[in-house]
N, C-alpha and C. Protein backbone atom coordinates (compact mmCIF):
# COMPACT_ATOMS: atom_id res chain seq x y z
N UNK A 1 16.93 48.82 -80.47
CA UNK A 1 16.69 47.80 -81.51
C UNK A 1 16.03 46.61 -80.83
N UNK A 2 14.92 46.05 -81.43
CA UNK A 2 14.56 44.93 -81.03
C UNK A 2 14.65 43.43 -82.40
N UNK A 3 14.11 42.78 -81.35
CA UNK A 3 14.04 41.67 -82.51
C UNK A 3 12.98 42.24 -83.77
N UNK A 4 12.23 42.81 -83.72
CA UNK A 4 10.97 43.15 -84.95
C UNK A 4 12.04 43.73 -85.78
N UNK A 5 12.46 44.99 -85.31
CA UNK A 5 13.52 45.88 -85.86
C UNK A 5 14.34 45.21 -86.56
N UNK A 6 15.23 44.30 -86.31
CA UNK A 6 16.14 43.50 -86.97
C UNK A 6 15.74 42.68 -88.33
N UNK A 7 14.84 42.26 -87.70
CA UNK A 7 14.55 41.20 -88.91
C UNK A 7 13.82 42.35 -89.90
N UNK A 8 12.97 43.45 -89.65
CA UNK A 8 12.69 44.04 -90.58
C UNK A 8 13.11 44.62 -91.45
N UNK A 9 14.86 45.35 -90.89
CA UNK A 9 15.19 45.84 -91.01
C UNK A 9 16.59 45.58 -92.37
N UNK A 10 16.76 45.34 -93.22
CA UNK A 10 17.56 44.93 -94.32
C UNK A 10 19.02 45.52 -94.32
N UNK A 11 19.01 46.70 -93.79
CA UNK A 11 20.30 47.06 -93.35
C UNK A 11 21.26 47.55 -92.59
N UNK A 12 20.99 46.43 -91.52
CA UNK A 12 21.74 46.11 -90.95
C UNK A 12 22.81 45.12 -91.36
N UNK A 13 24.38 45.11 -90.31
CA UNK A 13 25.25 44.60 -91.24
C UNK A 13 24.94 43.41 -90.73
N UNK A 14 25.44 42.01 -91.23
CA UNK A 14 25.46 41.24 -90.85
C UNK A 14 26.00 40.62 -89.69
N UNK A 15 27.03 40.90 -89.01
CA UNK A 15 27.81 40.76 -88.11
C UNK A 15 27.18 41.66 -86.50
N UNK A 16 25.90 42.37 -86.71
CA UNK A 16 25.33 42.71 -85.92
C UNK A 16 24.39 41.76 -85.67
N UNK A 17 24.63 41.02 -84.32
CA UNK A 17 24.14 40.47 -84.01
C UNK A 17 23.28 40.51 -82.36
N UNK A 18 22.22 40.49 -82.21
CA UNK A 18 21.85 41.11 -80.94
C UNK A 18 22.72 39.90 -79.81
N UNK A 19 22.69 38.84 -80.20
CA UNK A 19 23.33 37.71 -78.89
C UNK A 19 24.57 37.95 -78.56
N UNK A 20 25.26 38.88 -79.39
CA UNK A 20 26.51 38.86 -79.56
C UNK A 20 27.22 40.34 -78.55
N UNK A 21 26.18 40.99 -78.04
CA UNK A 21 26.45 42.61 -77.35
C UNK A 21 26.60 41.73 -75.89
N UNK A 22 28.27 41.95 -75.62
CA UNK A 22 28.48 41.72 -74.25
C UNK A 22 28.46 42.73 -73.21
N UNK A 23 28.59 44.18 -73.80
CA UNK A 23 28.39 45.12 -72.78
C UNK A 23 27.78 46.39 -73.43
N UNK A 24 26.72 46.85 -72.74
CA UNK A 24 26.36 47.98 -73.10
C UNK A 24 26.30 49.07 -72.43
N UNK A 25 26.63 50.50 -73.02
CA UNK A 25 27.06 51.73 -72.01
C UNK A 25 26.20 52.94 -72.82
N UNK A 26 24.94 53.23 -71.34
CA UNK A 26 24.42 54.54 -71.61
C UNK A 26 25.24 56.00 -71.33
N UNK A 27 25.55 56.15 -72.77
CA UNK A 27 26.83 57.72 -72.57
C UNK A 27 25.69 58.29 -71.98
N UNK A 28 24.83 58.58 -72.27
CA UNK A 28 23.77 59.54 -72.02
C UNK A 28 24.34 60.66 -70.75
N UNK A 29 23.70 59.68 -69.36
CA UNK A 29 24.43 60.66 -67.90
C UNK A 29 25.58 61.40 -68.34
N UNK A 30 26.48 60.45 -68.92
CA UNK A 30 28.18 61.04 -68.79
C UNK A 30 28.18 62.28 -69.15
N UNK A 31 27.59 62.50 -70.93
CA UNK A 31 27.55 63.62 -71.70
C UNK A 31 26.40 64.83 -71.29
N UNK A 32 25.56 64.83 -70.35
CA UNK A 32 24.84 65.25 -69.78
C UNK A 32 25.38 66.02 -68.26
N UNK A 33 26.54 65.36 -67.96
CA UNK A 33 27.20 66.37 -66.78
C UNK A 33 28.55 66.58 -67.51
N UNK A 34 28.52 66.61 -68.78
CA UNK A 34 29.58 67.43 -69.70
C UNK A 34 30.84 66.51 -69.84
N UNK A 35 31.11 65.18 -69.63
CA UNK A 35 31.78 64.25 -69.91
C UNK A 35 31.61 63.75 -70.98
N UNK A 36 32.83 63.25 -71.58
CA UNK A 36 32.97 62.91 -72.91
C UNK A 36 33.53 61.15 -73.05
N UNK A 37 32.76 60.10 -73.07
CA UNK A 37 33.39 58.80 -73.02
C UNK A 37 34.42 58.00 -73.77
N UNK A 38 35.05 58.92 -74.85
CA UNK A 38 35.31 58.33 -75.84
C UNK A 38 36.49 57.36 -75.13
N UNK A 39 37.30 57.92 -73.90
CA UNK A 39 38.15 57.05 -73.20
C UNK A 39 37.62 55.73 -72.80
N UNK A 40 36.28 55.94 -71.90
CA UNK A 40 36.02 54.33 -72.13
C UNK A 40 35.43 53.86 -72.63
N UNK A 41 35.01 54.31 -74.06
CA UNK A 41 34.39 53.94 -74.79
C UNK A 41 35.75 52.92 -75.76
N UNK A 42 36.59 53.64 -76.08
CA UNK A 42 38.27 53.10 -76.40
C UNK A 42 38.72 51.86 -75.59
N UNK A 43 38.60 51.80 -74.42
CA UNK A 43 38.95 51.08 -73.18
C UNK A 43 38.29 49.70 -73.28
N UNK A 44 36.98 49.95 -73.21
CA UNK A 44 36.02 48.65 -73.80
C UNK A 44 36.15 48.14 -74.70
N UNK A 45 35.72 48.63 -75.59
CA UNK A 45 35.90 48.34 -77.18
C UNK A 45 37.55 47.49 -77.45
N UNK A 46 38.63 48.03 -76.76
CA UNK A 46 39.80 47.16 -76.54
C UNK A 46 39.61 45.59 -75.64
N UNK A 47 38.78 45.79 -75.46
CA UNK A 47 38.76 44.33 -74.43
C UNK A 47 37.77 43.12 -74.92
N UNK A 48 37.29 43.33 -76.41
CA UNK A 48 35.91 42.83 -76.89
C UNK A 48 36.96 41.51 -77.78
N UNK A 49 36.38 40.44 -77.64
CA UNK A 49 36.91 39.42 -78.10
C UNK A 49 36.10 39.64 -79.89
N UNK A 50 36.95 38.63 -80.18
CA UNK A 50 36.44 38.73 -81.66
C UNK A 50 35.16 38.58 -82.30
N UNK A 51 34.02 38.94 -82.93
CA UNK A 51 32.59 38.77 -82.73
C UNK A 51 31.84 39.41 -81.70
N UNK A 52 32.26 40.14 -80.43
CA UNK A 52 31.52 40.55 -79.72
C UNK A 52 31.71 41.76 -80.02
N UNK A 53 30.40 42.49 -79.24
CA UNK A 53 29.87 43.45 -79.85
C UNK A 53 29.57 44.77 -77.91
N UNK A 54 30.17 45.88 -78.38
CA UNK A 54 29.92 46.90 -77.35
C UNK A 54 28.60 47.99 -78.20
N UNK A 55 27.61 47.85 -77.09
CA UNK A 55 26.60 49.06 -77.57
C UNK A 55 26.74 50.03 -76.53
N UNK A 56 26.72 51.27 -77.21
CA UNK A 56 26.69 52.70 -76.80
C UNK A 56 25.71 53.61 -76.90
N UNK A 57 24.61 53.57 -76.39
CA UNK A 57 23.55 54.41 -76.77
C UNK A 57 23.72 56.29 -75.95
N UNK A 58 23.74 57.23 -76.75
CA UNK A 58 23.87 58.55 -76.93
C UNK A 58 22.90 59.07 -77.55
N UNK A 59 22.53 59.96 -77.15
CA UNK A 59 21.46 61.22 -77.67
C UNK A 59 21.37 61.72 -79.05
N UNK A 60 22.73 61.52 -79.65
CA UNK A 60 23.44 62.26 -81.09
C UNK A 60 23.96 60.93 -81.61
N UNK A 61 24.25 60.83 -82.77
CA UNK A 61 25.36 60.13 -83.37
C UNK A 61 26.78 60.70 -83.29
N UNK A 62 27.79 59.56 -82.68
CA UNK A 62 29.12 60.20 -82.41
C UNK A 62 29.97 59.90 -83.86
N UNK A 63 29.74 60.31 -84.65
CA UNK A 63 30.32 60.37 -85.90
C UNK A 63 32.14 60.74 -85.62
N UNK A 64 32.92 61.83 -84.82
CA UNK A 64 33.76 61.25 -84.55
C UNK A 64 34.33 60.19 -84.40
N UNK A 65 33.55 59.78 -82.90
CA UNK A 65 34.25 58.03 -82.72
C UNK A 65 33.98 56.81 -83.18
N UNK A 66 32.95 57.05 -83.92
CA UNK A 66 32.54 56.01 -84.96
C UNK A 66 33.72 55.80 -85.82
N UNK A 67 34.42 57.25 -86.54
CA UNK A 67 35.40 57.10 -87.15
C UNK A 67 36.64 56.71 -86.48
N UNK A 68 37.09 57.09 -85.43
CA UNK A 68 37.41 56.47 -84.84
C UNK A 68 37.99 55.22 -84.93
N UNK A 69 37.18 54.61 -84.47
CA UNK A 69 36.95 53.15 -84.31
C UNK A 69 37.56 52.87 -85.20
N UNK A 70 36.83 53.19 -86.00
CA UNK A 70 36.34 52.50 -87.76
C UNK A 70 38.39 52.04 -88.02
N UNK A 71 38.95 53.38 -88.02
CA UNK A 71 40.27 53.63 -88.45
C UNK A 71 40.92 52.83 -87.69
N UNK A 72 40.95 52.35 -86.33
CA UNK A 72 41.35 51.13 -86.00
C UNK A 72 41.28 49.97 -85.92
N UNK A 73 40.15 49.77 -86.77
CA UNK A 73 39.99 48.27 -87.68
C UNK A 73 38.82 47.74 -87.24
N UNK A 74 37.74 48.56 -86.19
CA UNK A 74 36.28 47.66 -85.50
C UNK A 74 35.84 48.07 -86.69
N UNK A 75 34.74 47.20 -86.80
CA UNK A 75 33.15 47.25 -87.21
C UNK A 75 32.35 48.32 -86.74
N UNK A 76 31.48 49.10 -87.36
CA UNK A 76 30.48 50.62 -86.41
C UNK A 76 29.43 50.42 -87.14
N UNK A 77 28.42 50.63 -86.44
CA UNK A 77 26.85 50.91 -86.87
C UNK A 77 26.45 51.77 -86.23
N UNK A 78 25.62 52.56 -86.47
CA UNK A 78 24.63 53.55 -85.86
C UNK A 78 23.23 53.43 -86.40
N UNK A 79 22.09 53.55 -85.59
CA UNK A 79 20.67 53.69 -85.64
C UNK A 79 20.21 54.79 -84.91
N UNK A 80 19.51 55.56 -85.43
CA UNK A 80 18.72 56.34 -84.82
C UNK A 80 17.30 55.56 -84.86
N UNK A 81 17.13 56.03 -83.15
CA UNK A 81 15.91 55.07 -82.66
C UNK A 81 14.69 56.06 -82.76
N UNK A 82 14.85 57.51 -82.08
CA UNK A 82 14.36 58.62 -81.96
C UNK A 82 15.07 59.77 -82.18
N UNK A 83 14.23 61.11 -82.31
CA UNK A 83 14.89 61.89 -82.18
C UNK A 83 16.41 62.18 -81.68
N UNK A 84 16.13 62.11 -80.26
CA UNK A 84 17.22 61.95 -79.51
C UNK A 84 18.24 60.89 -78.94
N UNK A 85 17.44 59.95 -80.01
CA UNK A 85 18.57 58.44 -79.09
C UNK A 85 18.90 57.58 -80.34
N UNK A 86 20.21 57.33 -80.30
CA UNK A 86 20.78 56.70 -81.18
C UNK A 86 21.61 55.43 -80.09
N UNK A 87 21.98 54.24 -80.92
CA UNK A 87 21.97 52.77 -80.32
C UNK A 87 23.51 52.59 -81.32
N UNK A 88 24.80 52.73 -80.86
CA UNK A 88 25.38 52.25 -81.83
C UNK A 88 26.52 51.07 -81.02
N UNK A 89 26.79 50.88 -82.05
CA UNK A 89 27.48 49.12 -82.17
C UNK A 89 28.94 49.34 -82.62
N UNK A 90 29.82 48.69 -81.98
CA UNK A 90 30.92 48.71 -82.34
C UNK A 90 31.32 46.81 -81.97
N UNK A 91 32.82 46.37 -82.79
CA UNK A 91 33.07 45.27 -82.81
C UNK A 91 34.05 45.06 -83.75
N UNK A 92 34.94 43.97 -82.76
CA UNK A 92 36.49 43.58 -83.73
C UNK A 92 36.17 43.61 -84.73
């Protein structure tokens, strides 16, 4: 996602905010030597103050841990950027 993207873009939620991503984690490698992050993906996402925002960019949409999340009360977005790469957002 860039700034063009954003502003062009109408739906996105509001609370996605690009200033606001304090850490971001390419699953990519992990799931690529057959690791699965959802542990620290859980781990992080526990440590995010209120308003901040963890991005996770993956190959697929993790529709699991999106739900996930979701069920423990964060915020989730997903974008597919390309084919293979999706940019998603999680947050208190």
């Amino acid at each position: 996602i860039n700034g063009t993207d954003v502003a062009e873009n109408s739906d996105l939620p509001n609370w996605l905010k690009l200033d606001n991503i304090t850490k971001s984690i390419d699953a990519r490698p992990l799931l690529a030597r057959g690791e699965h992050p959802v542990q620290l993906i859980m781990s992080e996402s526990s440590l995010l103050n209120d308003g901040e925002i963890l991005e996770m960019i993956t190959p697929f949409k993790p529709s699991p841990l999106l739900d996930m999340l979701s069920q423990n009360g964060y915020k989730t977005f997903s974008i597919q950027e390309s084919v293979d790469l999706f940019k998603n957002y999680f947050s208190k």
